[in-house]
Protein backbone atom coordinates (compact mmCIF):
# COMPACT_ATOMS: atom_id res chain seq x y z
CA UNK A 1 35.35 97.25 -25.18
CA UNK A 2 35.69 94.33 -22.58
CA UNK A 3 33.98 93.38 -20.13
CA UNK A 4 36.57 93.76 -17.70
CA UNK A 5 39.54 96.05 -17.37
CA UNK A 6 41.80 93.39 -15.29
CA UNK A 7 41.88 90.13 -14.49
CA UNK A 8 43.82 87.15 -12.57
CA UNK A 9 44.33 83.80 -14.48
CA UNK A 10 45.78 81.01 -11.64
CA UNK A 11 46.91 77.65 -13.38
CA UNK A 12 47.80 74.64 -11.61
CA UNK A 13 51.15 73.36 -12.76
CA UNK A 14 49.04 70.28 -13.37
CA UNK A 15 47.49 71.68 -16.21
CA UNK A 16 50.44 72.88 -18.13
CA UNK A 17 51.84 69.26 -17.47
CA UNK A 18 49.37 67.37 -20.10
CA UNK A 19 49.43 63.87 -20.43
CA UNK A 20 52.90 63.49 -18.81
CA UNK A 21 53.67 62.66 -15.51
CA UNK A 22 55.62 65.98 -14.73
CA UNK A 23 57.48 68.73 -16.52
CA UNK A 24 55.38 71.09 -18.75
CA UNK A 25 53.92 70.28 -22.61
CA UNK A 26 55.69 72.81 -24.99
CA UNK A 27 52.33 72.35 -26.43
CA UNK A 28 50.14 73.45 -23.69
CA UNK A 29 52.36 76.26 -23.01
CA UNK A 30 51.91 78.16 -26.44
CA UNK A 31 48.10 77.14 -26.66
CA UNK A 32 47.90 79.16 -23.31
CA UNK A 33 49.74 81.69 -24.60
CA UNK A 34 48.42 82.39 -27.51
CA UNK A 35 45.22 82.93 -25.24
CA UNK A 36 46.48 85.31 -22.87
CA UNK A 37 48.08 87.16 -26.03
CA UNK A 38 44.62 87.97 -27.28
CA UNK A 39 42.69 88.56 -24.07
CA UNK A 40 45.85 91.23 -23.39
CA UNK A 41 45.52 92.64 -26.96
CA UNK A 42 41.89 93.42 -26.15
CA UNK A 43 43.44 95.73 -23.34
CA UNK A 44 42.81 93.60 -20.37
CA UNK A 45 45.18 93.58 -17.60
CA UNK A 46 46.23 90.25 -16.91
CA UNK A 47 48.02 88.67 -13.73
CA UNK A 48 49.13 85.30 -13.99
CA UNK A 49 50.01 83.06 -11.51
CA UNK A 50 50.75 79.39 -12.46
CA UNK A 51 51.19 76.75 -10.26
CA UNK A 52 52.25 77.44 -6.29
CA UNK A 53 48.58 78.04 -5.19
CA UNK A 54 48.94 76.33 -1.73
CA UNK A 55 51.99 78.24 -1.07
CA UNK A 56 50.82 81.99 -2.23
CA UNK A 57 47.57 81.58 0.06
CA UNK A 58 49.90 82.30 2.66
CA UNK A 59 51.25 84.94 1.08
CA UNK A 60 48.01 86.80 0.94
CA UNK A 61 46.96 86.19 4.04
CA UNK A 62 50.16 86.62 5.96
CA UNK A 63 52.00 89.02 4.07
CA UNK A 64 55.90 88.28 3.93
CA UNK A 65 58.35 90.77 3.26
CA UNK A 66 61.29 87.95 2.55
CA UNK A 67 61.78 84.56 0.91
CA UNK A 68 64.56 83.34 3.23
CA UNK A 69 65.88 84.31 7.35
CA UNK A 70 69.10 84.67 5.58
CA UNK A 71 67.19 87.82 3.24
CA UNK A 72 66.46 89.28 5.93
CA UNK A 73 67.73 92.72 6.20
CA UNK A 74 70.55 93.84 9.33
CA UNK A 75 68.25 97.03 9.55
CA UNK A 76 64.95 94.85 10.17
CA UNK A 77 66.30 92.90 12.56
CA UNK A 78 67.49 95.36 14.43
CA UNK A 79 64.39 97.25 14.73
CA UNK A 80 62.29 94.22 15.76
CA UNK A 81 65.28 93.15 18.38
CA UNK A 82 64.95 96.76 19.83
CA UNK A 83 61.22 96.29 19.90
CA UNK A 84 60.91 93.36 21.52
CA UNK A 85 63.47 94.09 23.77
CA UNK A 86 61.38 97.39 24.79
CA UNK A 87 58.62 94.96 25.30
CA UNK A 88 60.49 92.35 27.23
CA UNK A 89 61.35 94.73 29.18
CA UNK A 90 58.34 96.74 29.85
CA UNK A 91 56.42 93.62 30.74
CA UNK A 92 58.96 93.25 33.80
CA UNK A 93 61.02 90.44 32.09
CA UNK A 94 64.07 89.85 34.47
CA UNK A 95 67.40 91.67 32.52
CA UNK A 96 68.93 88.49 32.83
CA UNK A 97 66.42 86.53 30.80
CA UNK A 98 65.81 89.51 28.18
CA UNK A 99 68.36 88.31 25.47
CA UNK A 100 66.56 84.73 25.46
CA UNK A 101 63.04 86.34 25.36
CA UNK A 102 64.33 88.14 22.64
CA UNK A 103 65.42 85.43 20.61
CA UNK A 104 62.11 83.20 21.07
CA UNK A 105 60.21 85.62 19.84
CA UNK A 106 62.39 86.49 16.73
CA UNK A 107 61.59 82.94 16.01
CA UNK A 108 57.78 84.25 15.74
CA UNK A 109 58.98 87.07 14.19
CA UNK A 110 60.56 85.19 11.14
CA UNK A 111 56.98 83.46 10.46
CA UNK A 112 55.80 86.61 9.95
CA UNK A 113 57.77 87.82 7.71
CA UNK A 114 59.91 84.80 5.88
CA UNK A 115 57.49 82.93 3.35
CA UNK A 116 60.08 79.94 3.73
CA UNK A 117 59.51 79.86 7.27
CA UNK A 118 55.52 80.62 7.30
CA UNK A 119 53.17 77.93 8.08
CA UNK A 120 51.95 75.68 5.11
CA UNK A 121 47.94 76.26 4.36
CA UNK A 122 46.99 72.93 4.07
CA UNK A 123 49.00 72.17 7.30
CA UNK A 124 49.99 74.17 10.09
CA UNK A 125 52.44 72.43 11.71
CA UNK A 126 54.55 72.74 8.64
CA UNK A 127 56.64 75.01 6.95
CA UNK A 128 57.13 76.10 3.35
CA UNK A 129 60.24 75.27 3.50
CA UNK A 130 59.53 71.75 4.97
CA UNK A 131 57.03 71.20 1.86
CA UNK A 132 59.74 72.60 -0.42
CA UNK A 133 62.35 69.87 0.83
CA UNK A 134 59.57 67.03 0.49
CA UNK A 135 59.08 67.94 -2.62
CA UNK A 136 62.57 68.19 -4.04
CA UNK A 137 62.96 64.85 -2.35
CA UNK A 138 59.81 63.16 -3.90
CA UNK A 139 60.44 64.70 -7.46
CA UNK A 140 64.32 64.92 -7.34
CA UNK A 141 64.41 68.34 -9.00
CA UNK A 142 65.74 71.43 -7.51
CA UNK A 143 62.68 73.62 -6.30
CA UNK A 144 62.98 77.24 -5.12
CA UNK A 145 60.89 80.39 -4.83
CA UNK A 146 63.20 83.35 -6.29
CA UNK A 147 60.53 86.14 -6.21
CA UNK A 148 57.28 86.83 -5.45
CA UNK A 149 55.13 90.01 -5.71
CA UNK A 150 52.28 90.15 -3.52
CA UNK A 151 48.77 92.08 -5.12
CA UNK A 152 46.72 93.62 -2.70
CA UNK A 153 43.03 95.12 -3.36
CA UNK A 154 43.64 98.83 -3.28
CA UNK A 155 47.18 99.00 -4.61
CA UNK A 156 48.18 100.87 -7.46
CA UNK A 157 50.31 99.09 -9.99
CA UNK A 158 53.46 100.98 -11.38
CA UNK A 159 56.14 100.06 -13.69
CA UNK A 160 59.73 99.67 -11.92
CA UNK A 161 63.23 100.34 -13.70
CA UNK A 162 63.26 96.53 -14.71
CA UNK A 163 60.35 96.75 -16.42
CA UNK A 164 58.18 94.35 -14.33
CA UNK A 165 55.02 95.80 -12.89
CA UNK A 166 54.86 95.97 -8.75
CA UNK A 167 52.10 97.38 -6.76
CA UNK A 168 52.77 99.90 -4.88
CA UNK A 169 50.77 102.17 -1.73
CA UNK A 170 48.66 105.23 -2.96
C-alpha cells in the first residue's frame, strides 16, 4: 500500500534539459518516465507540472479564468461592464465620465482574470505576457501557454469527455 494516495511532481524545464544548453534530452525524458510509470502503477495519483513554475504561482494565487483578453468571453464582459457600471454609478460618478471609469477598471479587471495579462511573481511591474515576449526574443522559439488547469485544495477531480482529468466544485 503506499504511503500516499496522491502526489504533485514539479520539474524545472532545466532538469529535463541535461547537459545541453536548451531543448529537452530524449534521455532524461524516458528515465523520468519510466519513474512516474511505476510510482502510478503503485496507485498513486500523480500531477505533474514541468517547467513554468514562476508563471503558475500566479495562477494559484490569483486564479485566472482565461489565457488571453481576446478568450475572454462576450457574456463575461458584459456582466463585469454592467457591474462596474452599477458601481460607477452608485459611487456618484458623473454619467458623463461613467463609460471611461468603466473602461479603466476593465483594465484591472483583465489582471484578474487573464493569466497573460497578470502580474509576473518575481516582478510586479511585469506581465506574463511581457516575460513571454522576452523570452521568445532571448531564445528565438515560439513560446505560448495553450491550457492550464488550476488544482485547488478541496476540489474533487473528475474525468471530462476528453479524457483529461479537471477538478471540479463539490
Amino acid at each position: 500500500m503506499p504511503r500516499y494516495g496522491r502526489i504533485l511532481l514539479k520539474i524545472s524545464g532545466e532538469v529535463l534539459a541535461g547537459e545541453a544548453s536548451f531543448g529537452i534530452d530524449p534521455e532524461r525524458v524516458k528515465a523520468l518516465a519510466a519513474e512516474v510509470a511505476e510510482v502510478a502503477q503503485s496507485g498513486v495519483q500523480i500531477g505533474l507540472v514541468v517547467g513554468g513554475g514562476n508563471f503558475f504561482r500566479g495562477v494559484a494565487a490569483a486564479d485566472p479564468q482565461f489565457i488571453r483578453k481576446e478568450e475572454v468571453t462576450q457574456a463575461a464582459l458584459d456582466k463585469e461592464k454592467d457591474i462596474q457600471r452599477s458601481r460607477a454609478l452608485a459611487e456618484g460618478k458623473p454619467e458623463k465620465m461613467v463609460d471611461k471609469i468603466v473602461e479603466g477598471r476593465m483594465n484591472k479587471y483583465y489582471e484578474e482574470v487573464c493569466l497573460y495579462e497578470q502580474p509576473f511573481i518575481k516582478e510586479n511591474t511585469t506581465s506574463i505576457a511581457d516575460v513571454i515576449k522576452a523570452k521568445i526574443a532571448k531564445l528565438g522559439e515560439n513560446i505560448t501557454v495553450s491550457r492550464f488547469v488550476r488544482f485547488k485544495v478541496g476540489d474533487a477531480v473528475s474525468a471530462d469527455t476528453s479524457g483529461s482529468e479537471t477538478p471540479t466544485a463539490e
